[in-house]
Structures are given as structure tokens and as C-alpha cells.
Protein backbone atom coordinates (compact mmCIF):
# COMPACT_ATOMS: atom_id res chain seq x y z
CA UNK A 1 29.47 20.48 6.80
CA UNK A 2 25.59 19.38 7.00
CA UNK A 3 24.93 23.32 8.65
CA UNK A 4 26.66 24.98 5.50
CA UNK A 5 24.47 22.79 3.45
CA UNK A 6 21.09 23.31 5.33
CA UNK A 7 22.19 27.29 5.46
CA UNK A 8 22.55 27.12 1.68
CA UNK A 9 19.53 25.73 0.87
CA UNK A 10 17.82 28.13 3.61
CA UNK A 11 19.43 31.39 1.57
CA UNK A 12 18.86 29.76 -1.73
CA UNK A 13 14.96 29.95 -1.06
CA UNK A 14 13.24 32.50 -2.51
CA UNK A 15 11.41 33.97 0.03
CA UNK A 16 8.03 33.47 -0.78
CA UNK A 17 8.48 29.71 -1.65
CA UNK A 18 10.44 28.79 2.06
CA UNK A 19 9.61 25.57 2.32
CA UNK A 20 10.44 23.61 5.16
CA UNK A 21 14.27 21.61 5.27
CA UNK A 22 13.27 18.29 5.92
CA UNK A 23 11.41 18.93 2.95
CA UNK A 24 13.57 19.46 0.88
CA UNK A 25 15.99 17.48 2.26
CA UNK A 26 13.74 13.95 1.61
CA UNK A 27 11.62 15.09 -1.62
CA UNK A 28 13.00 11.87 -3.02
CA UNK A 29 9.53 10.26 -3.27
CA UNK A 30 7.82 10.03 -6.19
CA UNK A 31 4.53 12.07 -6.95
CA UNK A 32 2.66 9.20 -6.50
CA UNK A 33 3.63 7.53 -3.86
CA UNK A 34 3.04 11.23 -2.31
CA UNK A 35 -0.36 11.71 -2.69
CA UNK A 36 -0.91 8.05 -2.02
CA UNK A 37 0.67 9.01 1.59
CA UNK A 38 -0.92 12.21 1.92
CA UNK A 39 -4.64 11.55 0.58
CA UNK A 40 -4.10 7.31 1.22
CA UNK A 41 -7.38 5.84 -0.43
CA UNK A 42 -9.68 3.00 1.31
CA UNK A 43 -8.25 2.89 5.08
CA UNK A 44 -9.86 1.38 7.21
CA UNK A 45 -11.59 -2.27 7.92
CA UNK A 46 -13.73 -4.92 7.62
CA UNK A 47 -15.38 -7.48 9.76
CA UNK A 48 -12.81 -10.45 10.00
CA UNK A 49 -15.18 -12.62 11.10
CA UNK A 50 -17.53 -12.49 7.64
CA UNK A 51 -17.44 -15.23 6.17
CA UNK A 52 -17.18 -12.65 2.53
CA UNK A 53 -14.36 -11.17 3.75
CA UNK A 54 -10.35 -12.39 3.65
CA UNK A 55 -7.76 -10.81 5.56
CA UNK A 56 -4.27 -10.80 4.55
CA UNK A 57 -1.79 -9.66 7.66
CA UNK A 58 2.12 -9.57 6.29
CA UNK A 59 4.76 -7.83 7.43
CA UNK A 60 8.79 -7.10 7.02
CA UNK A 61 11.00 -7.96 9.97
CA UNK A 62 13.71 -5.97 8.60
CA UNK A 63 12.24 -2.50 8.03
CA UNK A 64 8.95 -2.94 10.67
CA UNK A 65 6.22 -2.70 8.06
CA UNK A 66 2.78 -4.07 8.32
CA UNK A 67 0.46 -4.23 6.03
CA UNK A 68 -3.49 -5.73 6.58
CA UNK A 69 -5.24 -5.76 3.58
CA UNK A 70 -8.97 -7.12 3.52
CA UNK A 71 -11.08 -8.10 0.43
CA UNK A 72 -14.75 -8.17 0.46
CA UNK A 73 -15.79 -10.91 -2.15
CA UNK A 74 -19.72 -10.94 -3.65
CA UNK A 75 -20.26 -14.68 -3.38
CA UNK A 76 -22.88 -14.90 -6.47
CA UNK A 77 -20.15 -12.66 -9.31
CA UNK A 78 -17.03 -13.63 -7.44
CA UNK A 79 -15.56 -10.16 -7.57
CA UNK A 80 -13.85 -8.17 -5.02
CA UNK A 81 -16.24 -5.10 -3.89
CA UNK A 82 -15.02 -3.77 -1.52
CA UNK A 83 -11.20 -3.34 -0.10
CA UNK A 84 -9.65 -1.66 3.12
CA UNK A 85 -6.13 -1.42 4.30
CA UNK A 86 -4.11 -0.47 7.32
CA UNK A 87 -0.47 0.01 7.24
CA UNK A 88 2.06 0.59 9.86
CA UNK A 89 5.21 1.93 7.61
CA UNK A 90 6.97 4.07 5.67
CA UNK A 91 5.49 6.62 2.92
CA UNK A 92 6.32 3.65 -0.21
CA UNK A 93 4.44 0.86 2.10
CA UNK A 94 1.34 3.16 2.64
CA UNK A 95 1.46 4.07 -0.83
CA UNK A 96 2.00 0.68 -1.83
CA UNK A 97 -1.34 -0.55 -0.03
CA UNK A 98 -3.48 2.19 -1.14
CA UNK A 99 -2.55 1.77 -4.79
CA UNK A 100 -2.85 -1.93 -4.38
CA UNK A 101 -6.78 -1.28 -2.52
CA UNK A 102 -7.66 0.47 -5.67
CA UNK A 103 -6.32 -1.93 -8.21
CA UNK A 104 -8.48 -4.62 -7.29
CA UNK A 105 -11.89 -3.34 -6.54
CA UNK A 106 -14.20 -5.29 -9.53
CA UNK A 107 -11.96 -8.09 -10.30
CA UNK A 108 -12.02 -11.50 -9.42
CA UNK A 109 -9.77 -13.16 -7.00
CA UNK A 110 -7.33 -14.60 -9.97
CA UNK A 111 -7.38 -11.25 -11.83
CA UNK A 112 -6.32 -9.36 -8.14
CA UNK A 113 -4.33 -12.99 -7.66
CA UNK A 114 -2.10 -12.01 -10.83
CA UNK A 115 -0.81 -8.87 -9.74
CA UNK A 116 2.65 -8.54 -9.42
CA UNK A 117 4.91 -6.20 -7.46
CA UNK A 118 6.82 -5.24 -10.51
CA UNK A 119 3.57 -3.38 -11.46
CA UNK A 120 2.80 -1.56 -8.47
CA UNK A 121 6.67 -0.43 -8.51
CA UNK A 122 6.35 0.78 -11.88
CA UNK A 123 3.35 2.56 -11.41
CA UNK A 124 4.40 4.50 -8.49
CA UNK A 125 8.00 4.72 -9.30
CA UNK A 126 9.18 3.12 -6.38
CA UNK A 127 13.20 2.76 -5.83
CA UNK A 128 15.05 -0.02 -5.63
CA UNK A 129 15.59 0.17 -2.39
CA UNK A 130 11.42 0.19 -1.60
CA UNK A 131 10.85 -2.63 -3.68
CA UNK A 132 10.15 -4.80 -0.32
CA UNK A 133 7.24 -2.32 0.24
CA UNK A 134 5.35 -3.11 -3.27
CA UNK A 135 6.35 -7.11 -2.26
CA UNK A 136 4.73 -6.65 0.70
CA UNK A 137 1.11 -5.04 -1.52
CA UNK A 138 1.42 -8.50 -3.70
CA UNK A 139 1.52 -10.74 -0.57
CA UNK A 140 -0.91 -9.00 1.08
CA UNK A 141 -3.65 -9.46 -1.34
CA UNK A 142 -2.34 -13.08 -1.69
CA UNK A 143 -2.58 -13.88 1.77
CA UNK A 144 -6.28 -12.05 1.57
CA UNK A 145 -7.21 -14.60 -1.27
CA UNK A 146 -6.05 -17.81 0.45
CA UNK A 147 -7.77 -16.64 3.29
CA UNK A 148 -11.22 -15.72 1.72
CA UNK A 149 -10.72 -19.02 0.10
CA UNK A 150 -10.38 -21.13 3.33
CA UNK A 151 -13.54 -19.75 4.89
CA UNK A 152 -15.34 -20.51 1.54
CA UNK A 153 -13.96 -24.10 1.77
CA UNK A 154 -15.04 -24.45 5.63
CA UNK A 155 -18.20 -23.15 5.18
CA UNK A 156 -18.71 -25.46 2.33
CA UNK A 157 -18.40 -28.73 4.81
């Protein structure tokens, strides 16, 4: 059954559009969340060890993402200036932490704080059944916070 339906879609094609099958097989992503995959924004990372810097490490025992999100914080305005991620996931989780890196460059830690999953969702039109990946965004940039903040606090003593 599954090789009548790949050889329709094959002779279906026009032939100067032949796309790939698994292409067209999985376009079920979002536009979004595509270029988010494809062209992912603000990879990379910062010094852990700065005391300016939070990390937020969270991940999803049942589907095997990770997601490490680090905020750079300027100490005198108290906004974020600078934000890297690295993901180890699917396309939504990826997508998730790129959006989520560009969100909350320039505000301050309870403006980035306030951010819910149910926005980054909407914004990149995530299914139900990726909602765990735009969870995983909002705790990520929690866990970032409370970690900024607990340097802040040591380094205060």
C-alpha cells in the first residue's frame, strides 16, 4: 500500500517541481518553525562561568530533547543583551529555542520571565502534539533567570 502511495505522489509531480518524498511526505511543519530549523537564529554559547551570564539546561525524557539556553544580563540596565542556544531535538524544539533567543534580547529578566509557552506555540503554529517543545523554550529561559539570579546573589555576599 505505502509503494502505490509513494509511486503516486512520484507520477503526480510535475516534472520540473520533483521534490524529494520524504518531503513531501513530512511537510507538516509550519513555515515558521521551518525557517527557524533551517536558518536557526543565535546558536551558539556563552561563558558559563561569567558571573553576567545564566544558563538554563532542560530537557524531555520522553522525546530526548535538550535545550541550553544562556542569557547575557547588563548588570547597570538589567536587560538581557545577548542570548545563545543549543538544542539537541526535533525541528519544533530547535525552532522553539531560536524563536524564544530572539524574543528576549532587550528585556528584563521579568519581561523574558513572563513568557509563556502558549505564545511561542501560537506564534509558530506548533501542534498539539509539539507543545512539550515550546514548554521546554519557557523553562529554559526560566531556569536561565534563576540561575543568573543565584550568581548575582553569591556574588553579592
Amino acid at each position: 500500500r505505502n509503494v502505490n502511495l509513494i509511486s503516486q505522489i512520484n507520477t503526480t509531480a510535475s516534472s520540473s517541481v520533483r521534490r524529494p518524498i520524504a518531503f513531501n511526505l513530512i511537510r507538516s511543519y509550519h513555515e515558521k518553525v521551518i525557517d527557524h530549523y533551517e536558518r536557526p537564529r543565535n546558536v551558539g554559547a556563552l561563558p558559563k562561568t561569567d558571573p553576567d551570564v545564566g544558563t538554563g539546561l532542560v530537557g524531555a525524557p520522553a522525546c530526548g530533547d535538550v535545550m541550553k539556553l544562556q542569557i547575557r544580563v547588563d548588570e547597570q540596565s538589567g536587560k538581557i543583551v545577548d542570548v545563545k542556544f543549543k538544542t539537541f531535538g526535533c525541528g519544533s524544539a530547535i525552532a522553539s529555542s531560536s524563536y524564544m533567543t530572539e524574543r528576549v534580547r532587550g528585556m528584563s529578566l521579568d519581561e523574558a520571565g513572563r513568557i509563556r509557552n502558549t505564545e511561542i506555540a501560537k506564534e509558530l503554529c506548533l501542534p498539539p502534539v509539539k507543545l512539550h517543545c515550546s514548554m521546554l523554550a519557557e523553562d529554559a529561559i526560566k531556569s536561565a533567570i534563576k540561575d543568573y539570579k543565584s550568581k548575582r546573589s553569591i556574588a553579592s555576599v
